[in-house]
C-alpha atoms as a PDB file:
ATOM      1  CA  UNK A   1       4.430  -4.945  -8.541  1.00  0.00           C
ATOM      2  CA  UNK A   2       3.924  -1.127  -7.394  1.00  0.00           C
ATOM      3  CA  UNK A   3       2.132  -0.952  -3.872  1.00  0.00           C
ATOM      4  CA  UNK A   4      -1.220   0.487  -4.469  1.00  0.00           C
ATOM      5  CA  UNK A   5      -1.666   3.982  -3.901  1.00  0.00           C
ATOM      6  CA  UNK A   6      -4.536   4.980  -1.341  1.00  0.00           C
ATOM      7  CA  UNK A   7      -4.896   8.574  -0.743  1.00  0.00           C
ATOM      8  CA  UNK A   8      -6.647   9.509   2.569  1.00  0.00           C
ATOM      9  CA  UNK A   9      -5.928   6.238   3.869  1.00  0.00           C
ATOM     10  CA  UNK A  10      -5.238   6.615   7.658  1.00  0.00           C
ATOM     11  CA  UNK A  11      -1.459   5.743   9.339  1.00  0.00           C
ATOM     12  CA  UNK A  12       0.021   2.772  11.003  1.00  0.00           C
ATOM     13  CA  UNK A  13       0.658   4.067  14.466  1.00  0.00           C
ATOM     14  CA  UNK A  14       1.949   2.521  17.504  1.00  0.00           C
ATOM     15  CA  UNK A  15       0.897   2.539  20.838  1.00  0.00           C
ATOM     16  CA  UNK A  16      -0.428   0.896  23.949  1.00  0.00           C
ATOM     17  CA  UNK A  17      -4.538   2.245  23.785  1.00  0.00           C
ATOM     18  CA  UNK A  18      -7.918   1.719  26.034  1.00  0.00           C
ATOM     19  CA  UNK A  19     -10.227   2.675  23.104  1.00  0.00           C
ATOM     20  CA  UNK A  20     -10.152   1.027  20.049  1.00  0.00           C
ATOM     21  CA  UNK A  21     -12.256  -0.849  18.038  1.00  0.00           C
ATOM     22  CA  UNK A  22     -11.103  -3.989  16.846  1.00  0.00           C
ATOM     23  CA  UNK A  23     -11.629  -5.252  13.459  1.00  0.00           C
ATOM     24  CA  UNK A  24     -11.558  -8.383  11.258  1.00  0.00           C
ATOM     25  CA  UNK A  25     -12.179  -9.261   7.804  1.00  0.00           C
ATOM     26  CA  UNK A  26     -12.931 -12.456   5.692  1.00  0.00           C
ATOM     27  CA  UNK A  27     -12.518 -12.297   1.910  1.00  0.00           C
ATOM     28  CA  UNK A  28     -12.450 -14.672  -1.264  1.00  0.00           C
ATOM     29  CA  UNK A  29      -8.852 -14.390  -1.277  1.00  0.00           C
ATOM     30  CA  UNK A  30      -5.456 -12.514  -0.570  1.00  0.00           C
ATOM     31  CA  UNK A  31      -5.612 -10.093  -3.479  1.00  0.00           C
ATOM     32  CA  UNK A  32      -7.235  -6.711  -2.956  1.00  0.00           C
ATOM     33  CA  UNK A  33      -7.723  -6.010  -7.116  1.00  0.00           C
ATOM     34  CA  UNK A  34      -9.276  -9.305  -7.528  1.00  0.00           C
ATOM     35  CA  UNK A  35     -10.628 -10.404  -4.467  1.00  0.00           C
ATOM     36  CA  UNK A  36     -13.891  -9.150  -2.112  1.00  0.00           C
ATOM     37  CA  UNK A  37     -15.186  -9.083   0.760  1.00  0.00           C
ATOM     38  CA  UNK A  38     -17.457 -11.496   2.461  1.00  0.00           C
ATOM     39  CA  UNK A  39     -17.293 -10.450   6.229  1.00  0.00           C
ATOM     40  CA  UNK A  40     -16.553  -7.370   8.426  1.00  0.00           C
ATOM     41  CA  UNK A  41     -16.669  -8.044  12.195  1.00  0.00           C
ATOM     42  CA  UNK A  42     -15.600  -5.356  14.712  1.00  0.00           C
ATOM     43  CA  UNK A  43     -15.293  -4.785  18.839  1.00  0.00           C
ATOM     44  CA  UNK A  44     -15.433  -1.698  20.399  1.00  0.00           C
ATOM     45  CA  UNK A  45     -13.094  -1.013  23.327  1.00  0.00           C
ATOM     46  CA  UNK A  46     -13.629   1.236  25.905  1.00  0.00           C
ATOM     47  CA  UNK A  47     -11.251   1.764  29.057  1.00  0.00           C
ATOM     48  CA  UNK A  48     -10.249  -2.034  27.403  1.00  0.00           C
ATOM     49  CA  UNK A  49     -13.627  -3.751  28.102  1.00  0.00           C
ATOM     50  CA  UNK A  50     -15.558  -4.348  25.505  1.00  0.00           C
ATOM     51  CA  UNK A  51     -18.710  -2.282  24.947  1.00  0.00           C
ATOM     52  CA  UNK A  52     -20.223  -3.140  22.086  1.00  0.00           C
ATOM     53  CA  UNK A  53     -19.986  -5.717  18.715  1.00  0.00           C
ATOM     54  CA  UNK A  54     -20.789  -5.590  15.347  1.00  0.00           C
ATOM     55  CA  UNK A  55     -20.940  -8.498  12.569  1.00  0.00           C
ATOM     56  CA  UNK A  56     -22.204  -8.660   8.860  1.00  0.00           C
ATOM     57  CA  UNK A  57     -21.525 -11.020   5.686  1.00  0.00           C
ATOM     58  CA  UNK A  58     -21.007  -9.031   2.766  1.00  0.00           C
ATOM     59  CA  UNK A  59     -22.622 -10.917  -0.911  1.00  0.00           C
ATOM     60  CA  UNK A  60     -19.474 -10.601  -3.238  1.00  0.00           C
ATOM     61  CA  UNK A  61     -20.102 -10.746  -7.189  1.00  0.00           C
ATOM     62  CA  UNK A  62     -21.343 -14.593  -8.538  1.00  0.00           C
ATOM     63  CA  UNK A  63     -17.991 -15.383 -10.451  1.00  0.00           C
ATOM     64  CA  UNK A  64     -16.470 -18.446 -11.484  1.00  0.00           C
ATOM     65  CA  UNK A  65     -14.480 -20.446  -8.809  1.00  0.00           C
ATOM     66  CA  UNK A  66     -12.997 -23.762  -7.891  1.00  0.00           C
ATOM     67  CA  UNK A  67     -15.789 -26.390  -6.753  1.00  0.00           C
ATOM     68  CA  UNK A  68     -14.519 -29.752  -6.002  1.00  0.00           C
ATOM     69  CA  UNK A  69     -12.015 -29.411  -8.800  1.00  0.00           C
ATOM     70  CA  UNK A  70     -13.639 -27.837 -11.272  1.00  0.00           C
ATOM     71  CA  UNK A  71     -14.800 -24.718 -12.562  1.00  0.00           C
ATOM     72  CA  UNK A  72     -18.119 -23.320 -11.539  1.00  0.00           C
ATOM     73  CA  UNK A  73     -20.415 -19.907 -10.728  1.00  0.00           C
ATOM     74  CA  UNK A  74     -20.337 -19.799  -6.845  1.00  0.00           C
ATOM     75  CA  UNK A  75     -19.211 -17.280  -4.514  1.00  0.00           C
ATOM     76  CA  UNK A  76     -16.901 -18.689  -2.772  1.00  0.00           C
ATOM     77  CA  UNK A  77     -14.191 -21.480  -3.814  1.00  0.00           C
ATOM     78  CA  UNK A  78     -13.467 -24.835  -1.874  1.00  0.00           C
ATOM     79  CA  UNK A  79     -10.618 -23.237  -0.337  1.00  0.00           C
ATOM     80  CA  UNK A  80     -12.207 -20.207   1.337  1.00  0.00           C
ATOM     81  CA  UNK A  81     -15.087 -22.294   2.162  1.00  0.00           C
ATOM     82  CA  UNK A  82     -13.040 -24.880   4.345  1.00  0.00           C
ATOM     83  CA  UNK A  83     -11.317 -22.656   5.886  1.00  0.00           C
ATOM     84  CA  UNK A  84     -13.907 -19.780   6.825  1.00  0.00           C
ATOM     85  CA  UNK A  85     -17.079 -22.435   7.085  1.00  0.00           C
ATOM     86  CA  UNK A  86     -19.308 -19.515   4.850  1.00  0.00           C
ATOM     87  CA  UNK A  87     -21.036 -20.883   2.263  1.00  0.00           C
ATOM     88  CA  UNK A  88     -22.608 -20.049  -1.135  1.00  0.00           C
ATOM     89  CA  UNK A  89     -25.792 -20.683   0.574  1.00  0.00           C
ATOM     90  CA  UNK A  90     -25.163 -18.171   3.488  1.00  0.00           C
ATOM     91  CA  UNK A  91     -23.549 -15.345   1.657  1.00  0.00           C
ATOM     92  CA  UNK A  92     -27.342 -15.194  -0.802  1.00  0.00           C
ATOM     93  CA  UNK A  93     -29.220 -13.929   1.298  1.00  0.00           C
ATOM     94  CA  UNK A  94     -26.445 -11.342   3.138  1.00  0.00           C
ATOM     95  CA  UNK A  95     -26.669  -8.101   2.034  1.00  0.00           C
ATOM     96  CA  UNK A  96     -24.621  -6.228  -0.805  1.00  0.00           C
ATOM     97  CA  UNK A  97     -21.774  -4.257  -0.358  1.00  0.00           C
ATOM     98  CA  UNK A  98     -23.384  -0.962  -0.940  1.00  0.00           C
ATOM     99  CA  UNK A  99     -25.679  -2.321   1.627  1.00  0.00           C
ATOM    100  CA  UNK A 100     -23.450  -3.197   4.334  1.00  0.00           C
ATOM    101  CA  UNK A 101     -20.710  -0.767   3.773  1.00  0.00           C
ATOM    102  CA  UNK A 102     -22.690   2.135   5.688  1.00  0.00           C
ATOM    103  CA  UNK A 103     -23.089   0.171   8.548  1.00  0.00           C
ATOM    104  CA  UNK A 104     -19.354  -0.810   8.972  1.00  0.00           C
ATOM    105  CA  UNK A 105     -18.419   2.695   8.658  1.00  0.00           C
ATOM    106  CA  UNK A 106     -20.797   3.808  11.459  1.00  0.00           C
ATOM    107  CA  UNK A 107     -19.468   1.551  13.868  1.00  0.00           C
ATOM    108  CA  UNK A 108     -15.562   1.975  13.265  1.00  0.00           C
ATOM    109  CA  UNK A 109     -16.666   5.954  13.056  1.00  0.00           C
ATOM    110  CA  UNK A 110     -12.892   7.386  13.477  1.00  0.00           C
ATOM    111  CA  UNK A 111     -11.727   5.135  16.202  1.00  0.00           C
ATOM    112  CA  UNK A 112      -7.738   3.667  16.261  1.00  0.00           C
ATOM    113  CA  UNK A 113      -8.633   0.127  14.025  1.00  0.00           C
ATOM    114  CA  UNK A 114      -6.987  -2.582  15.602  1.00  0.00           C
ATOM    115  CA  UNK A 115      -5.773  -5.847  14.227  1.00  0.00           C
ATOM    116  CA  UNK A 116      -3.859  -8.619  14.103  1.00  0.00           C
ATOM    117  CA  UNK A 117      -1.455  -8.120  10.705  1.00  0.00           C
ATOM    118  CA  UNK A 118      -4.377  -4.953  10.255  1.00  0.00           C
ATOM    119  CA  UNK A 119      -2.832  -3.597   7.076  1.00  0.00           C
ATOM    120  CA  UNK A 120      -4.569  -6.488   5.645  1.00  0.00           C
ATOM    121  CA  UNK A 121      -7.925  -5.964   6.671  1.00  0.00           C
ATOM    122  CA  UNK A 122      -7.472  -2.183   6.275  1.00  0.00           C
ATOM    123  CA  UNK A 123      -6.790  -2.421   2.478  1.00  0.00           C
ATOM    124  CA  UNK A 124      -9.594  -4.298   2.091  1.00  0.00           C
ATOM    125  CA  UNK A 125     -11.986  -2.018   3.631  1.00  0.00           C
ATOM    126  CA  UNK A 126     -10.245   1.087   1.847  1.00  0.00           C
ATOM    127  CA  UNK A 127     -10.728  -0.128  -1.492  1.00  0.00           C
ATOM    128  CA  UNK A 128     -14.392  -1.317  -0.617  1.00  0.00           C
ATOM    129  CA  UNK A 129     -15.149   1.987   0.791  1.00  0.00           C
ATOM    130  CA  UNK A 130     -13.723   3.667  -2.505  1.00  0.00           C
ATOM    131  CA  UNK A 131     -15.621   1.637  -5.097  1.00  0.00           C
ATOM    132  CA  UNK A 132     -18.935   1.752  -3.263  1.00  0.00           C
ATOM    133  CA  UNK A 133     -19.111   4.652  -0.969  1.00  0.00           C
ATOM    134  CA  UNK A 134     -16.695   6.810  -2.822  1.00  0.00           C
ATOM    135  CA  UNK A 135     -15.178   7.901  -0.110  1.00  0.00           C
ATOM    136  CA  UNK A 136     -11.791   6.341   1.695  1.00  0.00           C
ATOM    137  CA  UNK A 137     -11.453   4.732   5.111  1.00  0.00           C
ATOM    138  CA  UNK A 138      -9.934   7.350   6.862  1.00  0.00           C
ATOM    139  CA  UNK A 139      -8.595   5.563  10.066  1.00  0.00           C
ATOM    140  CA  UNK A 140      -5.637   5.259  11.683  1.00  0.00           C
ATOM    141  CA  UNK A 141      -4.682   1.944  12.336  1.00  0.00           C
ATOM    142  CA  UNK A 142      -2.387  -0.395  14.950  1.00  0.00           C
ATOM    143  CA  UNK A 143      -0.840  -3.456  14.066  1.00  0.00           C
ATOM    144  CA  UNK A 144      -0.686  -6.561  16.816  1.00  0.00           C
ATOM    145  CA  UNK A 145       1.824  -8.210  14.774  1.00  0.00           C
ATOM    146  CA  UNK A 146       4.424  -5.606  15.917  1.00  0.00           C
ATOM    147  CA  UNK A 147       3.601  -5.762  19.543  1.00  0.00           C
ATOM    148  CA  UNK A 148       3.693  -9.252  19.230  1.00  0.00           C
ATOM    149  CA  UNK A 149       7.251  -9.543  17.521  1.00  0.00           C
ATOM    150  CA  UNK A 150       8.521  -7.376  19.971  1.00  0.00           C
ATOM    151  CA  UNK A 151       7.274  -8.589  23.120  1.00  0.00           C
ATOM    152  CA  UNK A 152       7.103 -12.726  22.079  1.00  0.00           C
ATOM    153  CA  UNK A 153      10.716 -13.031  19.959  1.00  0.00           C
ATOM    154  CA  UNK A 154      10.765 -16.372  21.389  1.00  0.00           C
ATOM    155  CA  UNK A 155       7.876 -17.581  18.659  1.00  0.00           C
ATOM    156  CA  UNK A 156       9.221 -18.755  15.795  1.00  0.00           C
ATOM    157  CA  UNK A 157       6.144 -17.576  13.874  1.00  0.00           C
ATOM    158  CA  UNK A 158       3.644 -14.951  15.088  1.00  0.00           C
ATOM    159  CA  UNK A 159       0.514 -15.923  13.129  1.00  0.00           C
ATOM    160  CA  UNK A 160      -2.688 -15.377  15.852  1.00  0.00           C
ATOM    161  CA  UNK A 161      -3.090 -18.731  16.523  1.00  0.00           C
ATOM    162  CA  UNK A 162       0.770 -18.860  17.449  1.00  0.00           C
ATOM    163  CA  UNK A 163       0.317 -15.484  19.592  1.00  0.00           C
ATOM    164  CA  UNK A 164      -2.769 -17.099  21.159  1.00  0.00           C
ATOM    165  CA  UNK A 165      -1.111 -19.866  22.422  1.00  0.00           C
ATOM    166  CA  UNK A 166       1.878 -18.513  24.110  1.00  0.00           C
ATOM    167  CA  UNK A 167      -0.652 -16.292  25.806  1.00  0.00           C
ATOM    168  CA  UNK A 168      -3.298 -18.609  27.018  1.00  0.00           C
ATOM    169  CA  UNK A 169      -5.883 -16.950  24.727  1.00  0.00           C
ATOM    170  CA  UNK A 170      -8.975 -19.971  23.927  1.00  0.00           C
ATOM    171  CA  UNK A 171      -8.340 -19.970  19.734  1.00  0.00           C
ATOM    172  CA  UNK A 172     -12.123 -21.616  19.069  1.00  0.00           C
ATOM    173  CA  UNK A 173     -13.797 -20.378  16.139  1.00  0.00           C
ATOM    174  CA  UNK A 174     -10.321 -18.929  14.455  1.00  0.00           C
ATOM    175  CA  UNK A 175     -11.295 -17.915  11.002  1.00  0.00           C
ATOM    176  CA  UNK A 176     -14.388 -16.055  11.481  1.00  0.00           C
ATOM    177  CA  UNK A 177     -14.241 -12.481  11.607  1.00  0.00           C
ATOM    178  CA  UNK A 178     -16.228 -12.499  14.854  1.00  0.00           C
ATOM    179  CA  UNK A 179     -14.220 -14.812  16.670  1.00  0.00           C
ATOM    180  CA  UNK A 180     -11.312 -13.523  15.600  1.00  0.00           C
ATOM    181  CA  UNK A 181     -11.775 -10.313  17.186  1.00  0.00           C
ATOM    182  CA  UNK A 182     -12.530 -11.487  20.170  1.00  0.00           C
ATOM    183  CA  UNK A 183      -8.913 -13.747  19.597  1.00  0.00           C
ATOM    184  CA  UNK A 184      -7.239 -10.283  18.833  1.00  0.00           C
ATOM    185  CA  UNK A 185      -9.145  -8.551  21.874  1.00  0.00           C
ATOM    186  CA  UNK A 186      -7.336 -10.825  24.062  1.00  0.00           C
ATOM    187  CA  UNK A 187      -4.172 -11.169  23.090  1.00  0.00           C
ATOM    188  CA  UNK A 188      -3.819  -7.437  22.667  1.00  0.00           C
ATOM    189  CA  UNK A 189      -4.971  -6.966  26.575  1.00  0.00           C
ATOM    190  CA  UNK A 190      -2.444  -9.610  27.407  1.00  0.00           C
ATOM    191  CA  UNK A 191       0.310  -7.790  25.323  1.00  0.00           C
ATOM    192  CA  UNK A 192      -0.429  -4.176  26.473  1.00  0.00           C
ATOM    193  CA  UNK A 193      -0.060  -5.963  30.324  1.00  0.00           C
ATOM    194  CA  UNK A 194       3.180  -7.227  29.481  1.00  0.00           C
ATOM    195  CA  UNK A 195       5.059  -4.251  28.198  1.00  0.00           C
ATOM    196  CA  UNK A 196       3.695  -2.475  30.863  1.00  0.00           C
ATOM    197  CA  UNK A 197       5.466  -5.092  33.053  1.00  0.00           C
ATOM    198  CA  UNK A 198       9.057  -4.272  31.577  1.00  0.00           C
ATOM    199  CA  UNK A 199       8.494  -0.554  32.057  1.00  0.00           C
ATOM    200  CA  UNK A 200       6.837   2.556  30.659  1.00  0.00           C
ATOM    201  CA  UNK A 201       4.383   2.828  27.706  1.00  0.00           C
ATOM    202  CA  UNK A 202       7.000   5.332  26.565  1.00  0.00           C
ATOM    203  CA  UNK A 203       9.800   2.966  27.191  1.00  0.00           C
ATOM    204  CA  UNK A 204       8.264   0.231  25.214  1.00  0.00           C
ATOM    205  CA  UNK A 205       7.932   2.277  22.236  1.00  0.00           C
ATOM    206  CA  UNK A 206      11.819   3.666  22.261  1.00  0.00           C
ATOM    207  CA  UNK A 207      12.366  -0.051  21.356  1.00  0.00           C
ATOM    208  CA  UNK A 208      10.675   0.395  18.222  1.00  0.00           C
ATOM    209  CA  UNK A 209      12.797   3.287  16.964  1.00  0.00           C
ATOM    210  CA  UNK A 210      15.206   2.697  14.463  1.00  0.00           C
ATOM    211  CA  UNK A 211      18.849   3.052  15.888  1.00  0.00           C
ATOM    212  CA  UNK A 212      20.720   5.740  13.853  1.00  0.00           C
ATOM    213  CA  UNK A 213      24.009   4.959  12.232  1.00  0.00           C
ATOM    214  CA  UNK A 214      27.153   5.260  15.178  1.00  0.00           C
ATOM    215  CA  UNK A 215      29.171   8.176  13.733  1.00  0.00           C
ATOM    216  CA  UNK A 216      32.577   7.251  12.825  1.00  0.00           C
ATOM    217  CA  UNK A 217      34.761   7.202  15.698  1.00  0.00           C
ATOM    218  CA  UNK A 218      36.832   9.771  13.850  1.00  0.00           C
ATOM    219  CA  UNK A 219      36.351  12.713  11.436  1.00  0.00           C
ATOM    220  CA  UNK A 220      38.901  12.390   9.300  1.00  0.00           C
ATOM    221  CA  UNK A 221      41.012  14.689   7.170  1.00  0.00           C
ATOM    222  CA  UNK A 222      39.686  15.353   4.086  1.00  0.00           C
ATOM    223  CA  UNK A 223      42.533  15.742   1.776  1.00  0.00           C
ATOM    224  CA  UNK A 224      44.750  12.993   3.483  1.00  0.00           C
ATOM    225  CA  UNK A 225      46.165  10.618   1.101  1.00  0.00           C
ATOM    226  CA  UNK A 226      44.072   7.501   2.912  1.00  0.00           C
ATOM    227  CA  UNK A 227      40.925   9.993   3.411  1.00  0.00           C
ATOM    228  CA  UNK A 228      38.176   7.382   2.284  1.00  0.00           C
ATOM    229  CA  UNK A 229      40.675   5.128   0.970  1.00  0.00           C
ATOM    230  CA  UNK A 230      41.045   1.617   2.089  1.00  0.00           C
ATOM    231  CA  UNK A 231      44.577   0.086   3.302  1.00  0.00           C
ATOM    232  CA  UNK A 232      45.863  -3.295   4.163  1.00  0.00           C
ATOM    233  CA  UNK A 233      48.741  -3.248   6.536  1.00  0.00           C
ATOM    234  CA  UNK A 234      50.770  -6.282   6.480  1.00  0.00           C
ATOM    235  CA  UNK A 235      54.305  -7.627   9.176  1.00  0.00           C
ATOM    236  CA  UNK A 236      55.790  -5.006  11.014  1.00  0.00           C
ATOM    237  CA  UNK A 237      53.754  -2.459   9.790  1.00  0.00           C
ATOM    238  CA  UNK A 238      50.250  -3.840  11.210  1.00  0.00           C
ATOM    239  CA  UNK A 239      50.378  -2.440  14.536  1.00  0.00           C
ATOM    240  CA  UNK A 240      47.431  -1.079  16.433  1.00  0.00           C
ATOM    241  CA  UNK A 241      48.793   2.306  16.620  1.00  0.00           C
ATOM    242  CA  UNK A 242      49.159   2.525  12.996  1.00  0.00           C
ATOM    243  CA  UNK A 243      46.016   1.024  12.505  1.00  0.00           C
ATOM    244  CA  UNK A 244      44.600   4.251  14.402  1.00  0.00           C
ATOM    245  CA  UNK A 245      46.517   6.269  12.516  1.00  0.00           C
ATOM    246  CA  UNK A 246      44.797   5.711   9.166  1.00  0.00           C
ATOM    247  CA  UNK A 247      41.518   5.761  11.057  1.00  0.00           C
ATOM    248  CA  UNK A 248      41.600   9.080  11.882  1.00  0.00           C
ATOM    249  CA  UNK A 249      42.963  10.638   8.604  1.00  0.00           C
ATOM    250  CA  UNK A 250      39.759   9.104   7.513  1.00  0.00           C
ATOM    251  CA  UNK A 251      40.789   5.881   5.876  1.00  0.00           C
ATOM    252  CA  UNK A 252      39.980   2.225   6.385  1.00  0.00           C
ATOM    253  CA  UNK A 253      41.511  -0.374   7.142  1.00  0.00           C
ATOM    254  CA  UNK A 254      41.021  -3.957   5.471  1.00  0.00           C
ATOM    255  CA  UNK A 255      41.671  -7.344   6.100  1.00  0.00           C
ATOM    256  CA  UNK A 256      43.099  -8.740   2.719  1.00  0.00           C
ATOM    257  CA  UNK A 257      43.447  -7.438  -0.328  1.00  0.00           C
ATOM    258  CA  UNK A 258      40.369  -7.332  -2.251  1.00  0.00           C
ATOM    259  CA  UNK A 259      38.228  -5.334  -4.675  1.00  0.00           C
ATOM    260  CA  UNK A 260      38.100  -2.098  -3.287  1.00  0.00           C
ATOM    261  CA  UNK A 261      41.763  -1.806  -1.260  1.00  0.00           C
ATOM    262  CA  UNK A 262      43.585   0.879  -2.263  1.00  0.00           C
ATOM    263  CA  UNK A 263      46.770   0.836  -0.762  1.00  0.00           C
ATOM    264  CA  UNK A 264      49.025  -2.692   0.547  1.00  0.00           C
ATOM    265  CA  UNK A 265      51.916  -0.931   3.136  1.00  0.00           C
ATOM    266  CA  UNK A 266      55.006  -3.285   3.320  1.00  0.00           C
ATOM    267  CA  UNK A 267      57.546  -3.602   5.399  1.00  0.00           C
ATOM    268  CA  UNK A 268      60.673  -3.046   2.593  1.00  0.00           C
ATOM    269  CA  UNK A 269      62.376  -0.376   2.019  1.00  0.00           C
ATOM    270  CA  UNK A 270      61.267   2.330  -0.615  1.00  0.00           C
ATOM    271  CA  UNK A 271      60.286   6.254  -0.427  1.00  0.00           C
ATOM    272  CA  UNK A 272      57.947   5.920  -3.422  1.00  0.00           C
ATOM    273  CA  UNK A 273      54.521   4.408  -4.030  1.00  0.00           C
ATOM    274  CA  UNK A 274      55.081   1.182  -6.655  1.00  0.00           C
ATOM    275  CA  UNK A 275      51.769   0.757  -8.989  1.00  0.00           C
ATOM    276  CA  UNK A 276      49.867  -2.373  -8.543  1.00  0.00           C
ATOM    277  CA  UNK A 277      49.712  -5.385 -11.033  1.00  0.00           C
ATOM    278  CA  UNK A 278      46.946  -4.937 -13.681  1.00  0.00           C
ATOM    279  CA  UNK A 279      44.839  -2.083 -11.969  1.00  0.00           C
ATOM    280  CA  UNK A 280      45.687  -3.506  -8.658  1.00  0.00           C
ATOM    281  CA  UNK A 281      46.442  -1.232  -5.104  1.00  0.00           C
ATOM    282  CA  UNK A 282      49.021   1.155  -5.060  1.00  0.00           C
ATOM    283  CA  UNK A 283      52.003  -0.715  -3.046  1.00  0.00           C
ATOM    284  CA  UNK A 284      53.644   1.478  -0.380  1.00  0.00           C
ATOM    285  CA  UNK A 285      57.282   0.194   0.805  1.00  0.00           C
ATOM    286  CA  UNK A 286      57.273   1.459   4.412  1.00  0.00           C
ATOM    287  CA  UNK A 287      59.023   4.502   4.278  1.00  0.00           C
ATOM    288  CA  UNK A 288      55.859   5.715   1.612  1.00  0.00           C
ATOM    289  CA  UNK A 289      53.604   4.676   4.074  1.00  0.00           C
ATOM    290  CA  UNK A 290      54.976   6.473   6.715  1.00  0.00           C
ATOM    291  CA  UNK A 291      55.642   9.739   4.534  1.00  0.00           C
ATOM    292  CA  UNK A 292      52.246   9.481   3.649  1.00  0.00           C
ATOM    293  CA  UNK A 293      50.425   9.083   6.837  1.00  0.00           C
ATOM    294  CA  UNK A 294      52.128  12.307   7.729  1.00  0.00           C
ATOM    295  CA  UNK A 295      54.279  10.931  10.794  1.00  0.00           C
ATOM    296  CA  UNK A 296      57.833   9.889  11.262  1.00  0.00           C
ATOM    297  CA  UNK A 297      58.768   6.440  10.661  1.00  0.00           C
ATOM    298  CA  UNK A 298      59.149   4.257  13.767  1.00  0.00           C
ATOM    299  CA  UNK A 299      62.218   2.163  14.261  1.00  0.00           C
END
């Protein structure tokens, strides 16, 4: 399925900030297109205290969901309801979405949204934003799943709980949008300390960069026989100096013969290349080999 396209949606940056303003989400479910929200929590960060704290539950639509096995009108299913603790019975009197939508968007104002896997959270508010306050959530964001990756490769999972616990961050109350700010708040304080342990903000980030292909060691010679051609060199003639002499006339050199090897080099006797069996590589006695690689023949 095509990602969704959100136009004026703000970047995933990265970076080690003071001010920020944290934010969580709860929802009926995983899917933005089919799914709502039912809480928005957010911290703002200054100098990295906090300095102030917003909460809301959002009312989605009455729909029909799963209710101890069956099908009924509710708001929530069993699922979201065990695992979040909001009920039917809290979300009827919260207010709408056109109702609490203003509010969120005063708080985050333009601030750096952080979050723990925020692209989730993000998408959520974006399409919210769209459908009731025609307009897009605009913020750039930063995702504490990539800090956490980095810094923590030891984890073999980085879910929040798992990043809470190799930090010594208390996880009570996971699973409220709330609380899990606060979680977030923490562990992000705890990761910014320990890059800056191994070195610069600047530093840190370099490890993010993607490393660009190494060049090949040599140029080659277009127009060489074995330019971009593959060769498997086989007795005598598999020596490391001829080895580097196909390299740099710009051809490789294989293993075994397989799909994709051009040319076998043998050590017999023969000035001309000998075709291969059924479409197979081109077999070059020695003295072929050696005329074509453009250097005399060794002894």
């Amino acid at each position: 399925m095509a990602k969704p396209q959100r136009p004026g949606k703000g970047e995933s940056v990265l970076c080690l900030p003071r001010d920020y303003t944290v934010v969580d989400t709860e929802t009926t479910g995983l899917s933005t297109e089919s799914c709502c929200l039912i809480e928005v929590s957010a911290l703002r960060v200054r100098e990295g205290r906090v300095a102030a704290e917003f909460s809301t539950l959002i009312r989605p639509p009455w729909r029909e969901v799963q209710k101890n096995g069956q099908w009924q009108q509710g708001y929530v299913d069993d699922f979201i309801q065990g695992l979040t603790g909001i009920t039917d019975e809290m979300l009827e009197g919260a207010p709408l979405p056109e109702e609490a939508l203003p509010q969120v968007e005063d708080f985050l104002g333009r601030d750096l949204l952080l979050g723990h896997n925020v692209g989730f959270d993000t998408a959520f508010l974006y399409d919210s934003f769209q459908k009731y306050l025609g307009r897009p959530l605009g913020n750039n964001s930063l995702d504490q799943l990539r800090l956490a990756r980095k810094l923590l490769p030891q984890l073999p999972h980085h879910r929040l709980g798992d990043v809470a616990a190799a930090l010594g961050v208390p996880y009570e109350g996971a699973h409220r949008a709330l609380a899990d700010c606060w979680i977030t708040y923490g562990c992000y304080e705890k990761l910014r300390a320990l890059a800056l342990s191994q070195g610069t903000e600047e530093e840190f980030l370099q490890r993010f960069e993607k490393k660009k292909p190494a060049k090949p060691r040599y140029p080659g010679v277009p127009g060489h026989p074995f330019y971009q051609k593959t060769l498997v060199l086989t007795g005598s003639l598999d020596t490391s100096q001829n080895r580097e002499a196909v390299l740099r006339a710009g051809g490789k050199v294989g293993k075994e013969v397989a799909a994709g090897v051009d040319f076998v080099a043998i050590p017999a006797p023969g000035e001309k290349p000998l075709p291969g069996k059924e479409g197979g590589p081109s077999i070059l006695p020695q003295g072929a080999f050696y005329r074509l690689l453009g250097q005399s023949q060794t002894p």
